[in-house]
C-alpha atoms as a PDB file:
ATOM      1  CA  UNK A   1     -10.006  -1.159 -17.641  1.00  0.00           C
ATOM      2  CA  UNK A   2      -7.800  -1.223 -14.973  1.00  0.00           C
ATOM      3  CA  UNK A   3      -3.964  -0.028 -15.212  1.00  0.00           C
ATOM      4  CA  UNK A   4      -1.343  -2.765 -14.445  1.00  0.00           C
ATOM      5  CA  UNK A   5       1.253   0.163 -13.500  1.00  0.00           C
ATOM      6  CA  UNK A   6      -0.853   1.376 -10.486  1.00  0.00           C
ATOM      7  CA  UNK A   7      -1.889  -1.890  -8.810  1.00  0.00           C
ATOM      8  CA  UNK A   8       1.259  -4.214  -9.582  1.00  0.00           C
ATOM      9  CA  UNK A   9       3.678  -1.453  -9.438  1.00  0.00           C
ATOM     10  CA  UNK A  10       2.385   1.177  -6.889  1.00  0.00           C
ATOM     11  CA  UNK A  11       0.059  -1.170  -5.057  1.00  0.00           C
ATOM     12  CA  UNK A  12       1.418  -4.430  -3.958  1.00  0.00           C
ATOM     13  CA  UNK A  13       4.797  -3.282  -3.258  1.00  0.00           C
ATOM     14  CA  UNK A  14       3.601  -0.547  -0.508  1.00  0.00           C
ATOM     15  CA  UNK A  15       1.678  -3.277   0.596  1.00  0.00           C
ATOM     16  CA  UNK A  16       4.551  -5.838   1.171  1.00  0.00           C
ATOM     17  CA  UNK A  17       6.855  -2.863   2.458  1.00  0.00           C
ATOM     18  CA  UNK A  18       4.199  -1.663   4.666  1.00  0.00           C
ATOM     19  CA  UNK A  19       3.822  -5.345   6.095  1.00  0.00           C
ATOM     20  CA  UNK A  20       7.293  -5.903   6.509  1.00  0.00           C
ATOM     21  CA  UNK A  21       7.855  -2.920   8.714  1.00  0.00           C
ATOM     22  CA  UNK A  22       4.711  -3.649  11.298  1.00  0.00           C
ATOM     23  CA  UNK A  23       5.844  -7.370  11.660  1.00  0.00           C
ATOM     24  CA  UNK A  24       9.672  -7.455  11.239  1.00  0.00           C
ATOM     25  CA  UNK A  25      11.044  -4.195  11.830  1.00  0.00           C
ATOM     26  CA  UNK A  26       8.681  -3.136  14.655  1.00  0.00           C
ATOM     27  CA  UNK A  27       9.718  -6.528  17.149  1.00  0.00           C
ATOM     28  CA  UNK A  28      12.952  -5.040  17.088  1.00  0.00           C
ATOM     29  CA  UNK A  29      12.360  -0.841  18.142  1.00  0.00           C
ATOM     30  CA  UNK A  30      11.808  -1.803  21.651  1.00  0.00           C
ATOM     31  CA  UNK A  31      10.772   1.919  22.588  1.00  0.00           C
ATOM     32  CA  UNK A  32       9.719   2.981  19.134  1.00  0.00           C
ATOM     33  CA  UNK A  33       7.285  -0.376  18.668  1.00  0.00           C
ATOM     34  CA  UNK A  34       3.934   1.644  18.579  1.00  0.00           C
ATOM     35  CA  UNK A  35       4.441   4.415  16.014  1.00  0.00           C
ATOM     36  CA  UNK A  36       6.814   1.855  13.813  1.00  0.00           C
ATOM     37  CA  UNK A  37       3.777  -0.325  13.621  1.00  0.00           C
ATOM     38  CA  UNK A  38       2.049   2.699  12.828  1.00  0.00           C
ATOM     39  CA  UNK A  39       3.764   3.997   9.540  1.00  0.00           C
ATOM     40  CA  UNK A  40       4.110   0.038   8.530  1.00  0.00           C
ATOM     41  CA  UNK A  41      -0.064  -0.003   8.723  1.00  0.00           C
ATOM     42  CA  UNK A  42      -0.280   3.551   7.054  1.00  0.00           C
ATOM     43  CA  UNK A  43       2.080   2.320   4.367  1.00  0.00           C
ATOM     44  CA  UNK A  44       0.752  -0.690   3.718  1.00  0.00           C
ATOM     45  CA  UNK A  45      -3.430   0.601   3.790  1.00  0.00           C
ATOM     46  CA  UNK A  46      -2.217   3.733   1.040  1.00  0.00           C
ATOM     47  CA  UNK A  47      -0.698   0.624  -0.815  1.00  0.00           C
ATOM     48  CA  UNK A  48      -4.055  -0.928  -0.888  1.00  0.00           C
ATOM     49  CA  UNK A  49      -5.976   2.361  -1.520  1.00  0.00           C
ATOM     50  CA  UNK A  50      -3.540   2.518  -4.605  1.00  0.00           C
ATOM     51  CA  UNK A  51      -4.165  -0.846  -5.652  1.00  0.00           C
ATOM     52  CA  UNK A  52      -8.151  -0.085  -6.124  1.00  0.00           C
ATOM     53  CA  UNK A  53      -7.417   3.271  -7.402  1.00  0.00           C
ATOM     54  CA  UNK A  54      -5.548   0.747 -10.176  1.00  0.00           C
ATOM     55  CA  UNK A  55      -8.390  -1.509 -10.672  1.00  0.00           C
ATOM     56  CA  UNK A  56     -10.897   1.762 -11.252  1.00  0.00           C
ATOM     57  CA  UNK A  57      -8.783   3.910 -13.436  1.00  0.00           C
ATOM     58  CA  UNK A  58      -9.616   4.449 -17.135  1.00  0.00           C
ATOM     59  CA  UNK A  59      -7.822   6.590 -19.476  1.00  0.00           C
ATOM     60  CA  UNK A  60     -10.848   7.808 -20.956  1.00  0.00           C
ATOM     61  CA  UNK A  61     -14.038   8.640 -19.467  1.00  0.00           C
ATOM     62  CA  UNK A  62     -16.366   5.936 -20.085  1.00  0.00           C
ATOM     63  CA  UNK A  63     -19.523   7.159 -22.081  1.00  0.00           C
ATOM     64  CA  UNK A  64     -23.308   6.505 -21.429  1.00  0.00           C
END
């Protein structure tokens, strides 16, 4: 069963956030472009580790 809170709360916004900041924000740090770019990608990949963390997690341990 996977938990709502994770992937539509944790999940898509670091992934929008994290997009934002490599395509708008970075354009704009003439000297800074590379590592702004940077933390926008890291941002946005943790967002989409989260998101499958969301889509895996269980609150019980499923039994065999």
């Amino acid at each position: 069963m996977a938990s709502k809170a994770i992937c539509l709360g944790v999940g898509i916004p670091m992934m929008a956030v994290g997009g934002l900041i490599a395509l708008l924000w970075a354009p704009m740090e003439a000297d800074l472009a590379g590592t702004v770019e940077s933390v926008g990608s890291t941002i946005g990949i943790l967002g989409a580790v989260f998101f499958v963390a969301g889509l895996f997690y269980a609150k019980e341990p499923v039994a065999r």
